[in-house]
Protein backbone atom coordinates (compact mmCIF):
# COMPACT_ATOMS: atom_id res chain seq x y z
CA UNK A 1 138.28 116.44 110.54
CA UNK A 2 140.80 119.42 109.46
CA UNK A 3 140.25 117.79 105.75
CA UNK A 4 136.06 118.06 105.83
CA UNK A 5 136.76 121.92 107.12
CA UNK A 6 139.36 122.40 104.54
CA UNK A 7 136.74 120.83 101.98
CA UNK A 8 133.42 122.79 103.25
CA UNK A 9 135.35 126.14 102.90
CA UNK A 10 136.03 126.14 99.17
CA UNK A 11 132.35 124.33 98.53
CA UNK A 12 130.18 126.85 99.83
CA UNK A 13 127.03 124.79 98.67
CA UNK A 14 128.30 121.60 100.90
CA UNK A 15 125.88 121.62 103.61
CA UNK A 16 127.29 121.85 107.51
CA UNK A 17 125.72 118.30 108.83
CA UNK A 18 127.67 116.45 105.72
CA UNK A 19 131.74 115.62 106.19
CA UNK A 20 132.06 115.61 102.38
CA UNK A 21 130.24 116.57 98.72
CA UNK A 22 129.91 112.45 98.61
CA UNK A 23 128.37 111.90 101.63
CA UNK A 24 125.66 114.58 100.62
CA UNK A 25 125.07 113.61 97.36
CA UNK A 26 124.30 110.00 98.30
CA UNK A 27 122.16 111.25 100.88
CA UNK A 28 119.96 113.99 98.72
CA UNK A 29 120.15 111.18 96.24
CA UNK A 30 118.16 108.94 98.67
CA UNK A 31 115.57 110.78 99.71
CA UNK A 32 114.88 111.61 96.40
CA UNK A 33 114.02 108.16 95.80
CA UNK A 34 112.38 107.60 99.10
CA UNK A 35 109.71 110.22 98.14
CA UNK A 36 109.48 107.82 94.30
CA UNK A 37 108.85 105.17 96.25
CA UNK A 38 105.92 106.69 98.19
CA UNK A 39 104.46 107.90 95.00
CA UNK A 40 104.67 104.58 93.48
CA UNK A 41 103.02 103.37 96.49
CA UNK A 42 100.56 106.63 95.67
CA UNK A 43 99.54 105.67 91.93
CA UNK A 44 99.69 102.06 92.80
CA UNK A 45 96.93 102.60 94.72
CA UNK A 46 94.65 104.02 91.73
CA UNK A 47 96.10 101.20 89.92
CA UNK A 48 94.48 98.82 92.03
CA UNK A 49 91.47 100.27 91.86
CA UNK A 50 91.31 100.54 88.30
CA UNK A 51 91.92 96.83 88.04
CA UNK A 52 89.75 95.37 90.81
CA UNK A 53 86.82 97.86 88.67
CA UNK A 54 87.55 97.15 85.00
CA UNK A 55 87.30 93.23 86.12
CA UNK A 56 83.83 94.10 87.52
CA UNK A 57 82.73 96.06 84.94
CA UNK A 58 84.64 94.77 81.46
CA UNK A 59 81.46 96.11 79.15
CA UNK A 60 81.95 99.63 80.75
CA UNK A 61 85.74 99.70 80.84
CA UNK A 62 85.37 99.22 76.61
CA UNK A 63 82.79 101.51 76.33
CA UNK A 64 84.89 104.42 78.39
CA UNK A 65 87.84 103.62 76.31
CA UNK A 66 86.64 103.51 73.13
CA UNK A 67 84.52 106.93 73.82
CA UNK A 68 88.11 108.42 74.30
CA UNK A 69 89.66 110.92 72.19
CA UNK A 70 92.60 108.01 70.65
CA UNK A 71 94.44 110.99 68.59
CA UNK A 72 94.73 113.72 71.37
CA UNK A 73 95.64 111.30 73.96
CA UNK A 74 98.74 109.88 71.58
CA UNK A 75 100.10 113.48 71.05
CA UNK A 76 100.07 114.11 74.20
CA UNK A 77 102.04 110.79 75.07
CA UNK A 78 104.95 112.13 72.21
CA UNK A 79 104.69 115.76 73.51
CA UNK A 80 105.45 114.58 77.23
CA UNK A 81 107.95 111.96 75.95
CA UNK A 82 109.71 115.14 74.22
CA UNK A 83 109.64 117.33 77.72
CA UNK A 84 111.61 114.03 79.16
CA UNK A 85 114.28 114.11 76.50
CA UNK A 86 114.50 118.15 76.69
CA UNK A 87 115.36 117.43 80.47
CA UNK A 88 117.66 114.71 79.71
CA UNK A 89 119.29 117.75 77.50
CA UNK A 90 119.19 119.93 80.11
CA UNK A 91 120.76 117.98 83.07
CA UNK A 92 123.93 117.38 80.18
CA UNK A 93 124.04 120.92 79.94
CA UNK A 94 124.04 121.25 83.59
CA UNK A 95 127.03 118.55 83.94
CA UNK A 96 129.19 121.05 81.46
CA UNK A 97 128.14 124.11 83.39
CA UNK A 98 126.58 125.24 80.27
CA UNK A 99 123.57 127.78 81.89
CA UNK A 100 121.85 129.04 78.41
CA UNK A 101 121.56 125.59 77.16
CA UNK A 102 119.77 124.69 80.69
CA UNK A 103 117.50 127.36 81.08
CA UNK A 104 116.53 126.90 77.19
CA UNK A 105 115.71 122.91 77.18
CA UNK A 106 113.81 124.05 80.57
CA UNK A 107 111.72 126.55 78.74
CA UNK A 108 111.13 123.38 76.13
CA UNK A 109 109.94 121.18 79.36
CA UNK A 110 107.93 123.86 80.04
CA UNK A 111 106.73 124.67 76.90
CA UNK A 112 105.77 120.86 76.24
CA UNK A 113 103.86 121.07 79.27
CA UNK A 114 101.69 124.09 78.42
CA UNK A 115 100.99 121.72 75.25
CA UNK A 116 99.47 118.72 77.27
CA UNK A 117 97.83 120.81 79.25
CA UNK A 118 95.90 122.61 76.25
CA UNK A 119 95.08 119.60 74.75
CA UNK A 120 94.26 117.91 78.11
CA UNK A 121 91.67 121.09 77.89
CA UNK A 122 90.01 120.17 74.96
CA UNK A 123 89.80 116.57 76.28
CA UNK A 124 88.34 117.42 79.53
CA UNK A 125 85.98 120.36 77.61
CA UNK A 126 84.39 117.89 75.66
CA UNK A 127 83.82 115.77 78.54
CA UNK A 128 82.13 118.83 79.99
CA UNK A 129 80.00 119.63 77.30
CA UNK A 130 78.66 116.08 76.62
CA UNK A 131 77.81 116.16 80.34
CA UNK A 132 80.21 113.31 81.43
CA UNK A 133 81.53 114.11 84.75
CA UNK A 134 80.03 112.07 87.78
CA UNK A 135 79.00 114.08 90.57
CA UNK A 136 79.59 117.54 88.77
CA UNK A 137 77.81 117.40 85.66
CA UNK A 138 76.21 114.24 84.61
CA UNK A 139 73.19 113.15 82.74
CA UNK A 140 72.51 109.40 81.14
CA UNK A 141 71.16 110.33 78.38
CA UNK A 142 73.88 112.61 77.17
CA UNK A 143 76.45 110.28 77.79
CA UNK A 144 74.99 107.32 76.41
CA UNK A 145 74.28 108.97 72.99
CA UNK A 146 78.27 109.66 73.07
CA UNK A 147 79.13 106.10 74.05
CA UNK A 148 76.44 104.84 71.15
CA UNK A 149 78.80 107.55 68.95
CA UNK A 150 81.90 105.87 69.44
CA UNK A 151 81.30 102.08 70.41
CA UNK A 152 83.40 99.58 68.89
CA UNK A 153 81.95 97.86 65.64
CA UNK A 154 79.69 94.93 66.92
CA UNK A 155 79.63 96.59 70.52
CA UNK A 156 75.96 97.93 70.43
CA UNK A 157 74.52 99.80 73.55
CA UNK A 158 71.04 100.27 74.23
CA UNK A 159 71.52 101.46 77.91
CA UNK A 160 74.39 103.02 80.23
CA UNK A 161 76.60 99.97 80.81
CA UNK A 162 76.98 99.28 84.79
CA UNK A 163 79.78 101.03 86.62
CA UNK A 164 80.51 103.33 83.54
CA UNK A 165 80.40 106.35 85.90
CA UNK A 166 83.17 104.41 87.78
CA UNK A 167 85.19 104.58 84.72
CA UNK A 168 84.66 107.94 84.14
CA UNK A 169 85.52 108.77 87.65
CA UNK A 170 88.70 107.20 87.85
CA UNK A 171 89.52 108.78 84.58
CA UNK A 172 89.24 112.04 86.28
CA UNK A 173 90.95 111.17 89.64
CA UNK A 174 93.64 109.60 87.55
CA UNK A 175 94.32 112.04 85.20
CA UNK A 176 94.16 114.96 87.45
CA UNK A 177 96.36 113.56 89.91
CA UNK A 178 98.92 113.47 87.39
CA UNK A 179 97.93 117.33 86.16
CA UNK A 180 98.40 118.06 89.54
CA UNK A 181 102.49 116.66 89.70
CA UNK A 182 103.29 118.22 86.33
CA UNK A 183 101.73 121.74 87.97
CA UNK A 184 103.83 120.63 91.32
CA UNK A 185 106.86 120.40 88.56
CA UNK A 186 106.42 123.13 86.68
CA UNK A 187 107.17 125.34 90.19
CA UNK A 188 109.90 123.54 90.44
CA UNK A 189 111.03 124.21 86.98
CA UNK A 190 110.48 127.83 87.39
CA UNK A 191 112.60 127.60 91.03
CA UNK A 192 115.52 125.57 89.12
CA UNK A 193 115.68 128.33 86.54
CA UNK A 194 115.75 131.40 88.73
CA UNK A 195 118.64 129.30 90.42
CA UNK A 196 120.53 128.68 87.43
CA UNK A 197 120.23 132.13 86.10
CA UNK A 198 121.50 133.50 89.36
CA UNK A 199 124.32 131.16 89.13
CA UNK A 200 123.86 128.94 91.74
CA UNK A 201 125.05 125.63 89.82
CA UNK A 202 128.04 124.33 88.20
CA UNK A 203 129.90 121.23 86.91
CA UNK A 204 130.29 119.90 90.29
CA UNK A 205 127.42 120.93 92.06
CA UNK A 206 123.64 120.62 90.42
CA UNK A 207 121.48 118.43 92.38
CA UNK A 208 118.17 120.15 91.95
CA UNK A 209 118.41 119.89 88.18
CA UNK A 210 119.18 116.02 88.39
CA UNK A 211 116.69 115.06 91.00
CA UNK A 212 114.10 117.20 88.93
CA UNK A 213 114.97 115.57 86.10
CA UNK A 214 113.96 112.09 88.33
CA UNK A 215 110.89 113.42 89.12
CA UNK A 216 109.63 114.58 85.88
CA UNK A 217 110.59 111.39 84.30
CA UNK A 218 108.19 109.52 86.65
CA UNK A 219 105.67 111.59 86.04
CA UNK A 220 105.84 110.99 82.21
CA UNK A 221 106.08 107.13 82.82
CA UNK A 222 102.85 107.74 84.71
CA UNK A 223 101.12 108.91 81.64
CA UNK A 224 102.79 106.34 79.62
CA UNK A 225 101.01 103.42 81.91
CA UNK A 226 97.34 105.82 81.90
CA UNK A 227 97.62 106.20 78.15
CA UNK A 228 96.89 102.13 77.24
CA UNK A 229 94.96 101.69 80.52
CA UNK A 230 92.58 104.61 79.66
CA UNK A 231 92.33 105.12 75.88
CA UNK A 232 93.54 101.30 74.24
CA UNK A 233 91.62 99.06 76.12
């Protein structure tokens, strides 16, 4: 007992409730993948959905796709790949208590991130103006001139395919669901840097930047399974 005193005095960031640095690591480390597991469980959902629909609807599932913007959608899959290697950077800088190289490759996440979300702009703009967003701002005619624009050679449409407005809806519940953890991240970001700045991390001690660095490489993976599922099929 003397020996988890001793140990707690000269680690000010070891937490009362834990008898050593170990013990609290593995237990942060845990929850942190608790809390992945229920948003696996999360996006799993919308997965499911998404497959029980496209089976139901296979002519509007191609039609959705296709009518996708293939070139923005691919640089935003190598910009967010980028923001995970600038955080793989960054949590090696943390391990060699090297702050300017952390808070830099966190501006780059960041950075990165203000990217996707321009282009995820334009995407959504676009979507806007050709009046293809059920429930807000919908019309059929609009939107089945744009599908007629982009169909696939030999797919010809001469109406709205059934259940295309499904398509279009889990694009948008999909999508911005995963906006909505990279804007969750990106206060995190901004908390981890004000920390690091301020000196609260070193060689032994930098949870928040590793567990972040968890979190923001699930959301990427995210992307990289709504990427084929939304714009390649």
């Amino acid at each position: 007992m003397s020996h988890a005193t001793s140990d707690h005095a000269h680690k000010p960031y070891q937490q009362h409730h834990f008898e050593s640095m170990q013990q609290q690591t593995q237990s942060t480390l845990l929850g942190i993948w608790l809390f992945m597991a229920q948003e696996i469980l999360f996006f799993g959902g919308l997965f499911a959905a998404y497959t029980i629909y496209r089976i139901l609807h296979p002519a509007a599932w191609e039609a959705g796709a296709a009518s996708q913007n293939l070139l923005l959608g691919t640089i935003n899959t190598i910009v967010l790949i980028g923001s995970s290697l600038s955080i793989v950077l960054a949590v090696h800088a943390a391990r060699h208590a090297d702050k300017a190289k952390v808070l830099k490759f966190f501006s780059l996440t960041l950075f990165l991130g203000l990217v996707f979300f321009g282009i995820k702009y334009v995407e959504y703009s676009a979507k806007w103006d050709h009046h293809m967003i059920p429930g807000i701002r919908w019309d059929d005619h609009h939107a089945l001139h744009t599908l007629q624009q982009h169909a696939h050679a030999g797919q010809h449409l001469e109406e709205l395919p059934s259940g295309i407005q499904l398509y279009y809806s889990l694009y948008f519940v999909m999508t911005g669901m995963h906006a909505l953890h990279m804007i969750i991240g990106f206060g995190l970001a901004f908390w981890i840097m004000a920390k690091t700045a301020k000196g609260c991390f070193n060689e032994e001690y930098y949870p928040h930047i590793e567990y972040f660095g968890i979190y923001w490489h699930f959301v990427d993976v995210v992307w990289i399974f709504l990427f084929p599922l939304l714009y390649l099929v």
